[in-house]
C-alpha atoms as a PDB file:
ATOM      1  CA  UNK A   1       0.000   0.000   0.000  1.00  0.00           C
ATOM      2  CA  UNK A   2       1.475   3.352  -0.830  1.00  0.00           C
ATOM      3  CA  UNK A   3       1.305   6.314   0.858  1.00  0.00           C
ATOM      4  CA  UNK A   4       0.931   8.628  -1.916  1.00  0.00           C
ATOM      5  CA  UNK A   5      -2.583   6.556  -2.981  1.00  0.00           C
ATOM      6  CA  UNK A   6      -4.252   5.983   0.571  1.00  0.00           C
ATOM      7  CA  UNK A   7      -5.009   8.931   3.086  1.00  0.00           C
ATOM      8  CA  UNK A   8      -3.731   8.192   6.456  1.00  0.00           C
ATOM      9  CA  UNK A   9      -7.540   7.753   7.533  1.00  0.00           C
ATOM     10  CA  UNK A  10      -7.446   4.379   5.050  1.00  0.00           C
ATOM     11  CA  UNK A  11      -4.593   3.341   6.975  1.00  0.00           C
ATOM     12  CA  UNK A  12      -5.931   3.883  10.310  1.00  0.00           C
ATOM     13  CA  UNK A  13      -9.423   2.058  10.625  1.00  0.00           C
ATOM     14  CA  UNK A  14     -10.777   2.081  14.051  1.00  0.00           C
ATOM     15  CA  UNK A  15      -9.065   1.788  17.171  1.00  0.00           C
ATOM     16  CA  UNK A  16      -9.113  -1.039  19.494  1.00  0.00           C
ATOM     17  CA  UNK A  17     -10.813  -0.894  22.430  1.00  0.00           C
ATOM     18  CA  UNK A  18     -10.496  -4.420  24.941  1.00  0.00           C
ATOM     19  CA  UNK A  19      -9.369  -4.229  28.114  1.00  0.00           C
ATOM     20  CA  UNK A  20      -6.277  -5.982  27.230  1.00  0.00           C
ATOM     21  CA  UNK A  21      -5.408  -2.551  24.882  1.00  0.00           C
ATOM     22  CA  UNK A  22      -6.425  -0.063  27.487  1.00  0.00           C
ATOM     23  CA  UNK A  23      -3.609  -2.200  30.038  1.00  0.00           C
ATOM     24  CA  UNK A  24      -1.414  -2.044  27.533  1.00  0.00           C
ATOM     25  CA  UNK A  25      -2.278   1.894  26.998  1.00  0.00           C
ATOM     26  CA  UNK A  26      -2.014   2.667  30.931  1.00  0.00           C
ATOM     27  CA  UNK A  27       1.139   0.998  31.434  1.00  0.00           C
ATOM     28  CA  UNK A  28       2.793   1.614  28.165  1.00  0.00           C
ATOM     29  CA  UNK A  29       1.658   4.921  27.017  1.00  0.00           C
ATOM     30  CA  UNK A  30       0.485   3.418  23.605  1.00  0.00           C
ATOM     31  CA  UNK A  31      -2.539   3.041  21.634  1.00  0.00           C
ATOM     32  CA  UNK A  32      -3.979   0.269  19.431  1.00  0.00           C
ATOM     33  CA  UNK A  33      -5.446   0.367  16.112  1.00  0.00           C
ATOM     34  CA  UNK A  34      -6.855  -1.712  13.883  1.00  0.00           C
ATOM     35  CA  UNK A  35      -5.029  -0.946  10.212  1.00  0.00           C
ATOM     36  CA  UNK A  36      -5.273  -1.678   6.683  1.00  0.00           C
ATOM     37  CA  UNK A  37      -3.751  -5.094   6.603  1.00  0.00           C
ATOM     38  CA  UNK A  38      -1.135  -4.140   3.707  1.00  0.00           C
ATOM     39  CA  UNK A  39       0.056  -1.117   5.432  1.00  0.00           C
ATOM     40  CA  UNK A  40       3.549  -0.916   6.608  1.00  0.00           C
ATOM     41  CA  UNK A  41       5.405   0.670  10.036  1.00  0.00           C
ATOM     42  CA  UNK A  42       6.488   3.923   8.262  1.00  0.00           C
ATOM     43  CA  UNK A  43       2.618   4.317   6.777  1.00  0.00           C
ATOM     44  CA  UNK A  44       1.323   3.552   9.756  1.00  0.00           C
ATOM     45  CA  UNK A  45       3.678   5.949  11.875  1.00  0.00           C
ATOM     46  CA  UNK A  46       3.106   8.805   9.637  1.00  0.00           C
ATOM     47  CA  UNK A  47      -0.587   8.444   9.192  1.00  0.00           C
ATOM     48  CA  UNK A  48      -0.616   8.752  13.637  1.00  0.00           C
ATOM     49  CA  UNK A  49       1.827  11.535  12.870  1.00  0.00           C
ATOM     50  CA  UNK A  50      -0.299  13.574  10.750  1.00  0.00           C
ATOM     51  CA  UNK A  51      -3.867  12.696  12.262  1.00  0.00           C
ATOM     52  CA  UNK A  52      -2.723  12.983  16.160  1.00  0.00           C
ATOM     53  CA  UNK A  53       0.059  15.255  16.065  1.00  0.00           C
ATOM     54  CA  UNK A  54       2.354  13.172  17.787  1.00  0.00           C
ATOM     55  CA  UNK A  55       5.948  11.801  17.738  1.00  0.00           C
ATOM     56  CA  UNK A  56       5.802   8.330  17.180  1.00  0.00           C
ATOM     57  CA  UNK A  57       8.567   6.285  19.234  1.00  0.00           C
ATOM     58  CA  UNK A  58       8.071   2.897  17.599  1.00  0.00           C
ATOM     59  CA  UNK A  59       4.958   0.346  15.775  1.00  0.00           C
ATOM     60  CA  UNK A  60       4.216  -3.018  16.374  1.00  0.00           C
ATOM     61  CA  UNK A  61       2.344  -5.080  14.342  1.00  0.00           C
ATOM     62  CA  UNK A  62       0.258  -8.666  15.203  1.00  0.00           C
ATOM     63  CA  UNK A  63      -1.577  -9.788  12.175  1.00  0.00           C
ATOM     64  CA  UNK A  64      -4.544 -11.700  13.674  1.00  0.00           C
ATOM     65  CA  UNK A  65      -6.379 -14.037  11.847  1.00  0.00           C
ATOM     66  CA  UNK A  66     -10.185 -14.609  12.359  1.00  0.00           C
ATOM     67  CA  UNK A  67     -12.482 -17.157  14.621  1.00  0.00           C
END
């Protein structure tokens, strides 16, 4: 997926809200998101970058597959 084609709001889909992510959010000082599953870590840290206004320190990625 390029950049240049897909606004950072493509990337980003919807964010994750368990209780598992809002641990991981308290103790970490991260967020989870649910993202276009051909997206890379430098699309995904820009389009956070541009929509939140934020530095981004680093991504992780889990590809889950469905029930």
């Amino acid at each position: 997926m390029s950049s240049t084609k897909a606004s950072h709001f493509q990337i980003l889909k919807r964010p994750i809200i368990t209780e598992k992510s809002a641990a991981f959010g308290s103790t970490n000082n991260g967020v989870v998101f649910e993202v276009h599953p051909r997206a890379n870590k430098s699309e995904i840290s820009d389009a956070v970058e541009k929509i939140f206004s934020v530095k981004v320190a680093h991504v992780r990625i889990v590809n889950v597959r469905g029930k």
